[in-house]
Structure formats: structure tokens, C-alpha cells
C-alpha atoms as a PDB file:
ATOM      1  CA  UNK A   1    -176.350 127.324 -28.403  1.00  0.00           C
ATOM      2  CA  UNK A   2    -175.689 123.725 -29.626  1.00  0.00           C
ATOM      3  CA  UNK A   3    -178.192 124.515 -32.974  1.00  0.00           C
ATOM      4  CA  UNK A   4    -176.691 126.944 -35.180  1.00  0.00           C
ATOM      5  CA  UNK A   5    -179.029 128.177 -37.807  1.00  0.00           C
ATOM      6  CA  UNK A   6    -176.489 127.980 -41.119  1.00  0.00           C
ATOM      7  CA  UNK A   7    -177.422 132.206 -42.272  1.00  0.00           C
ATOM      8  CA  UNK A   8    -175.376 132.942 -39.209  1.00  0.00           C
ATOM      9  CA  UNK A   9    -172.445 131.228 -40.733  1.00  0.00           C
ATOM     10  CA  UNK A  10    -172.817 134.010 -43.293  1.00  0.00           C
ATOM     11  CA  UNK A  11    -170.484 135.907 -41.467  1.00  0.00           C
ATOM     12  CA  UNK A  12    -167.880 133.604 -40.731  1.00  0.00           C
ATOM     13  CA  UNK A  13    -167.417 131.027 -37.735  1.00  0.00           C
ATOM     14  CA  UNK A  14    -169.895 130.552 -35.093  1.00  0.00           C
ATOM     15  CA  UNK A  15    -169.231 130.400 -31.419  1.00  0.00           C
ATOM     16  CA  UNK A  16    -171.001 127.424 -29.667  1.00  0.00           C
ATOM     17  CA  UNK A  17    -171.703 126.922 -26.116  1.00  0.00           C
ATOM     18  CA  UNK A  18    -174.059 125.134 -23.919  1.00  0.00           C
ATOM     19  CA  UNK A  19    -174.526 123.077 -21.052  1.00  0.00           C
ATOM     20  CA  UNK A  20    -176.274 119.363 -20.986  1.00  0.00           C
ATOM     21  CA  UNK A  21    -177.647 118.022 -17.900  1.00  0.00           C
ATOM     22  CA  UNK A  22    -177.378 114.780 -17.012  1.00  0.00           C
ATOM     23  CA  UNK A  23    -180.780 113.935 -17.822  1.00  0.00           C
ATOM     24  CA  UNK A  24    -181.146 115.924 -21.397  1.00  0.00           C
ATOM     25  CA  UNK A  25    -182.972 113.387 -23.446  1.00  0.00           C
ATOM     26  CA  UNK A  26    -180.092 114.044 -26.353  1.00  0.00           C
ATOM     27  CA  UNK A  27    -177.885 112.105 -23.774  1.00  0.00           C
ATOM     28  CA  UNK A  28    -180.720 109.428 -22.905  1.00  0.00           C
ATOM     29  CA  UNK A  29    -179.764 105.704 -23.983  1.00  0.00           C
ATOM     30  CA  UNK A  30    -176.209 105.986 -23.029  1.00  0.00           C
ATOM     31  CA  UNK A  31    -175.411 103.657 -20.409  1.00  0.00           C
ATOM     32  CA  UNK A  32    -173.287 106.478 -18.694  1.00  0.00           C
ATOM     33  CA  UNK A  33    -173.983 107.620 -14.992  1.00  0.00           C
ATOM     34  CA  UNK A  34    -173.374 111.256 -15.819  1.00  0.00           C
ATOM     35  CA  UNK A  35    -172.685 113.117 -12.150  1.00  0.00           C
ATOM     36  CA  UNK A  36    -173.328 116.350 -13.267  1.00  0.00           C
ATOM     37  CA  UNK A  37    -173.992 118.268 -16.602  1.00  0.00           C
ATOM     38  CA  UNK A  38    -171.713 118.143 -19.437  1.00  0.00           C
ATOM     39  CA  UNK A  39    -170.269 121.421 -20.825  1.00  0.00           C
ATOM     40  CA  UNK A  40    -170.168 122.019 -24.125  1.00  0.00           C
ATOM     41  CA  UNK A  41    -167.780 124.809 -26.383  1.00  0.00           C
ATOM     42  CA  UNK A  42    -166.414 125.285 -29.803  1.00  0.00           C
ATOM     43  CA  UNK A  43    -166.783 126.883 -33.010  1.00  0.00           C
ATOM     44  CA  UNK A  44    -168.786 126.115 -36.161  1.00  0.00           C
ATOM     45  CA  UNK A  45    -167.699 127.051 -39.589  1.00  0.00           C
ATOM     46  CA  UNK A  46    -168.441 126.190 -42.978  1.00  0.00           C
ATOM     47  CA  UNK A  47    -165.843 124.506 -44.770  1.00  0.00           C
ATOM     48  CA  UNK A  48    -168.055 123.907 -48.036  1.00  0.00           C
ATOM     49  CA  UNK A  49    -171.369 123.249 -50.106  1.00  0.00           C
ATOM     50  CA  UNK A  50    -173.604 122.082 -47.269  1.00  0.00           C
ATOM     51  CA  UNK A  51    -170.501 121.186 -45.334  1.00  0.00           C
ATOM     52  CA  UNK A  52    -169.606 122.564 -41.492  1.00  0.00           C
ATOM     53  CA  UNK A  53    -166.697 121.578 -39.577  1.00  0.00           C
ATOM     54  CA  UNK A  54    -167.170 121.897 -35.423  1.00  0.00           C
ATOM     55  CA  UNK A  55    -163.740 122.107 -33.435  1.00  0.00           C
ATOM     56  CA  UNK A  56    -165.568 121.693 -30.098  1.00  0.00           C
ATOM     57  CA  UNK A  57    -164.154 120.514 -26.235  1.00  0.00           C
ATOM     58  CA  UNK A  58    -166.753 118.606 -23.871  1.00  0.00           C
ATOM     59  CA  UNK A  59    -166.449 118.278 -20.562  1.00  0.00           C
ATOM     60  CA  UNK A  60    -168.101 116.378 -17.330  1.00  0.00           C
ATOM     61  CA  UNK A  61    -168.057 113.389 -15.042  1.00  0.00           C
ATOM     62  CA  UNK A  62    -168.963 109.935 -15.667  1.00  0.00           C
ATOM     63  CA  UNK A  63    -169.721 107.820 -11.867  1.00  0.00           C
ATOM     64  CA  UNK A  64    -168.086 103.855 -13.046  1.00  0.00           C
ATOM     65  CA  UNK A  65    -166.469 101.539 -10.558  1.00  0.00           C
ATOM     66  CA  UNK A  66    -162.508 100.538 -10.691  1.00  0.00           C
ATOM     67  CA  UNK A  67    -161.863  97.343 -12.886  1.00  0.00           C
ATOM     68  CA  UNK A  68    -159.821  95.769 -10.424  1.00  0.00           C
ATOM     69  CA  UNK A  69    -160.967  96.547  -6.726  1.00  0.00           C
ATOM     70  CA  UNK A  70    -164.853  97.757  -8.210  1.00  0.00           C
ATOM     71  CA  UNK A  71    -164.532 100.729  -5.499  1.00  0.00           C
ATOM     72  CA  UNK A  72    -166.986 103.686  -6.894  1.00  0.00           C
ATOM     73  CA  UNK A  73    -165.536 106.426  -8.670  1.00  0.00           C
ATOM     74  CA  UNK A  74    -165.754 109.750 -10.516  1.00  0.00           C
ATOM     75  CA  UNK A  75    -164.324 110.063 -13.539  1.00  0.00           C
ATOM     76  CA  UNK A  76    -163.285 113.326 -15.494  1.00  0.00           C
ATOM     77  CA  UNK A  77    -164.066 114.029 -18.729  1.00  0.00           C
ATOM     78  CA  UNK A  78    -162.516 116.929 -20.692  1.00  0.00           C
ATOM     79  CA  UNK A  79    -161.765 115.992 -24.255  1.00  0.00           C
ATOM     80  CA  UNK A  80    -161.235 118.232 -27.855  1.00  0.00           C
ATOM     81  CA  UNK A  81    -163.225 116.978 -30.609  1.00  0.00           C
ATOM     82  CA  UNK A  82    -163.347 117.607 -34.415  1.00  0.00           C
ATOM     83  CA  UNK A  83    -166.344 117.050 -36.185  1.00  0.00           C
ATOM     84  CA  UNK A  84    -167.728 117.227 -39.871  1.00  0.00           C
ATOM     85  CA  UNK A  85    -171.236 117.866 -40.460  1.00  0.00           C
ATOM     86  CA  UNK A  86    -172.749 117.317 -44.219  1.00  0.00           C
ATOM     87  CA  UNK A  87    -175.076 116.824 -46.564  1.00  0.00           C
ATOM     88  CA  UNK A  88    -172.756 115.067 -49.123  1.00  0.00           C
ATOM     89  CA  UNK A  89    -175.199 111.786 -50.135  1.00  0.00           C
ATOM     90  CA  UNK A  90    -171.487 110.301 -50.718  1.00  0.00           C
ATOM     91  CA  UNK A  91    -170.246 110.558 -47.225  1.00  0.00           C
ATOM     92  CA  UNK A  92    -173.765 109.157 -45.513  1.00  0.00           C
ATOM     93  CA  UNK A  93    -172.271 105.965 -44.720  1.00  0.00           C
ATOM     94  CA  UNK A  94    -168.904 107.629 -43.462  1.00  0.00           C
ATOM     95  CA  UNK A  95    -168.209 107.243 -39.899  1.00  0.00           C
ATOM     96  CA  UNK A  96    -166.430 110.130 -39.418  1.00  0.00           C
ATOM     97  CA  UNK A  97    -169.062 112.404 -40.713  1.00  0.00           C
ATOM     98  CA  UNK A  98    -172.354 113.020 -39.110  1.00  0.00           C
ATOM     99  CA  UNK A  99    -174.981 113.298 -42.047  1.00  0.00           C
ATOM    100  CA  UNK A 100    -177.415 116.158 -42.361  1.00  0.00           C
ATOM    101  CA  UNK A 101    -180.502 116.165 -44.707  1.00  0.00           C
ATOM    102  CA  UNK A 102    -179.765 117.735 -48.298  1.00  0.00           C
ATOM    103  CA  UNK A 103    -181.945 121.257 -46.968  1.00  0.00           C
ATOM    104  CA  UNK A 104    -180.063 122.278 -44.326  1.00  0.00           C
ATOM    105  CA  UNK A 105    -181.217 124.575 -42.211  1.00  0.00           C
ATOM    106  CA  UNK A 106    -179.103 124.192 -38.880  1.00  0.00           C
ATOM    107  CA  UNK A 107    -176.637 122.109 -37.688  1.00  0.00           C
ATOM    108  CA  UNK A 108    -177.911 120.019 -34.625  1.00  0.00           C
ATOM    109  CA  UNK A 109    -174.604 119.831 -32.418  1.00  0.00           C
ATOM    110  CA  UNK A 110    -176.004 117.261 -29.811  1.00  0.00           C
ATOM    111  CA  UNK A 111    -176.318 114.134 -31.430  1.00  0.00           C
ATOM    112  CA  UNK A 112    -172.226 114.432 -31.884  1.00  0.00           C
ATOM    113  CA  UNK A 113    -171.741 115.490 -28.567  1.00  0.00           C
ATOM    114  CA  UNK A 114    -173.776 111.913 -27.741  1.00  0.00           C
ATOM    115  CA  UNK A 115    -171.567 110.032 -29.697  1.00  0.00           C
ATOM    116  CA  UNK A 116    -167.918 111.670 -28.887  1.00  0.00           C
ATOM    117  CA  UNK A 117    -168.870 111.823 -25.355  1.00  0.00           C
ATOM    118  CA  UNK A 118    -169.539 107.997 -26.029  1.00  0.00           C
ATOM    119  CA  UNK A 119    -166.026 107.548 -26.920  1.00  0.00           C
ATOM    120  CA  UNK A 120    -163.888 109.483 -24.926  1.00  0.00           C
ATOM    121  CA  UNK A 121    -165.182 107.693 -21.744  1.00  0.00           C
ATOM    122  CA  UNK A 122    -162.200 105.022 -20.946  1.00  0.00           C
ATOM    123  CA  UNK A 123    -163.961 101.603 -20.659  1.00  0.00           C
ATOM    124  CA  UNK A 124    -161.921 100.512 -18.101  1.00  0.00           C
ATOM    125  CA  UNK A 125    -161.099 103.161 -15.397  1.00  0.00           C
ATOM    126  CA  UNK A 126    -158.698 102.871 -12.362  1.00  0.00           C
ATOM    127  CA  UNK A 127    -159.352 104.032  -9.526  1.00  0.00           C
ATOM    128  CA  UNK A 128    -155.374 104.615  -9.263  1.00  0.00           C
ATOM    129  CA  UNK A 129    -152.847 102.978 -11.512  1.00  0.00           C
ATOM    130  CA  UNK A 130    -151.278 100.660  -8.851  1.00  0.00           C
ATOM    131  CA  UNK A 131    -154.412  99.446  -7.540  1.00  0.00           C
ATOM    132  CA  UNK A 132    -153.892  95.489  -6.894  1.00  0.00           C
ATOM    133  CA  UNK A 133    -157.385  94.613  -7.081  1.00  0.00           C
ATOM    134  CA  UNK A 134    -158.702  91.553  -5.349  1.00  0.00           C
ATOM    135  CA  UNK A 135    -157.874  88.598  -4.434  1.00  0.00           C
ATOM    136  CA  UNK A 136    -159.023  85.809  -6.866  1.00  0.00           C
ATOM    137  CA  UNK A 137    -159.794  83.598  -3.679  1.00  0.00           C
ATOM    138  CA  UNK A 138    -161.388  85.335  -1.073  1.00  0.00           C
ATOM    139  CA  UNK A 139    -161.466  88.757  -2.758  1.00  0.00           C
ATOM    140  CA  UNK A 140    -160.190  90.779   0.133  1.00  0.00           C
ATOM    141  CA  UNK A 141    -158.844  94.197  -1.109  1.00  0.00           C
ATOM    142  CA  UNK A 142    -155.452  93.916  -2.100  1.00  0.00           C
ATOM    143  CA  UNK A 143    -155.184  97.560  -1.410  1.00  0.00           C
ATOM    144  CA  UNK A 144    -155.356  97.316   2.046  1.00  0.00           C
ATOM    145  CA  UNK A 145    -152.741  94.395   2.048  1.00  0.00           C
ATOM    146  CA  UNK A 146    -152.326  91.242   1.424  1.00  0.00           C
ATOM    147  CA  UNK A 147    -154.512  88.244   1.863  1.00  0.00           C
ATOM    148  CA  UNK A 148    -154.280  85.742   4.016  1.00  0.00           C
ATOM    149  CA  UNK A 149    -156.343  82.655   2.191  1.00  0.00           C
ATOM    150  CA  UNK A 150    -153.104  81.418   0.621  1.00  0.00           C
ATOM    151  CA  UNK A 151    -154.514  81.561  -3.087  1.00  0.00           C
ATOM    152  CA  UNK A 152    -151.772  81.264  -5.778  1.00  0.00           C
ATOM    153  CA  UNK A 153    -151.323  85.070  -7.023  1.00  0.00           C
ATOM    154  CA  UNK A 154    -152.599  85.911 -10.349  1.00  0.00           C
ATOM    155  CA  UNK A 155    -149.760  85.793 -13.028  1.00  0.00           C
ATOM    156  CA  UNK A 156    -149.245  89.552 -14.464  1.00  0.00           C
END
């Protein structure tokens, strides 16, 4: 359940919990290669007037390529995230808040899901942290050993 309908906050906080595949249209646009669905969990609460705080944890696999030798890789994914949801017309233009229309009704979970998952995806992965890359002349793999095209090494 990634919508919450705000009566059953009523009660107190609101277990969430749902599972995104890879080719939900919430996640379309992204410019990730999802390999596999993304897991969603958390809990909901109200924190104010028209106000709802989500402590939530995501989880997947992004496919990207090593920055340095460009061989294909799965990432992991598994990050906590803490999000405010509100109505406030004085937090619209907040980043950190995700803005919800002044007659709330439910709180939508997946368009911060998008955007956190978004963020906690490292821009430049590795497919190991000593991975030497290429060579800048003939770009063998440097993982394999070294070159033999006698181009200068790339200063660190």
C-alpha cells in the first residue's frame, strides 16, 4: 500500500509496503535500468495540520557499467529515507518537502519513492574499488594486466 487514505491515520501510524516493478509507470522517465522490482516499506504518520512524515527503506538493483573499465554491473540498492508530505502553501517551493494539494485525501507515496530512489543511486559505480580501468592508449583492461603500447600512465 504506497496510498494511504489520511482517516486511517486516525488511529495512529500507518504501515506501508509495496513492491514496484521495473516497469511501473511511477518509475518511468528515470534513466535507471532497474533489474528487478523495487521494494518498498515504512511507516506513515501525521506529524501535523495536513502534515505526514514517511520513515520508509527502498530497496532494488540498478544494471550501470564501471566508470573506469565500463564492464556491466548490478548494483544494490537498499537505502532509509525520511520524507515530509504537506499541504503547507509555505513549504511548496521547499525541496525537502513533497507538496500535497490543500484537500488532502491520501498521501501518494510513489512520486517520493521516484525521486529518493533517484538519489541514492551512486553516479559513478565501481565495479570493485581497485579496478585500474583502461589504458588511455590502447584501452586494454588494466585489470587483466598491464599494457603493452607504452602510453605514459595516467597521473592519479
Amino acid at each position: 500500500m504506497l496510498r494511504v487514505d489520511i482517516r486511517s491515520l486516525d488511529r495512529g501510524p500507518v504501515e506501508t509496503a509495496g513492491v514496484l516493478p521495473a516497469d511501473d509507470p511511477a518509475l518511468a522517465g528515470l534513466e535507471l535500468e532497474l533489474d528487478g522490482p523495487v521494494t518498498v516499506s515504512g511507516k506513515l504518520s501525521e506529524t501535523g495540520d495536513n502534515e505526514y512524515f514517511w520513515q520508509g527503506h527502498i530497496a532494488g538493483r540498478v544494471r550501470s557499467s564501471c566508470r573506469r573499465c565500463l564492464h556491466d554491473l548490478v548494483v544494490p540498492l537498499d537505502t532509509d529515507v525520511e520524507v515530509l508530505f504537506s499541504a503547507n502553501p509555505e513549504l511548496e517551493d521547499d525541496p525537502s518537502a513533497y507538496p500535497l494539494p490543500a484537500l488532502v485525501t491520501h498521501v501518494d507515496l510513489r512520486p517520493a519513492v521516484r525521486e529518493e530512489l533517484a538519489l541514492a543511486v551512486t553516479a559513478y559505480p565501481l565495479c570493485r574499488e581497485d579496478c585500474a580501468g583502461l589504458c588511455a592508449g590502447c584501452g586494454a583492461e588494466l585489470n587483466a594486466g598491464p599494457c603493452h603500447c607504452g602510453a605514459p600512465a595516467e597521473p592519479d
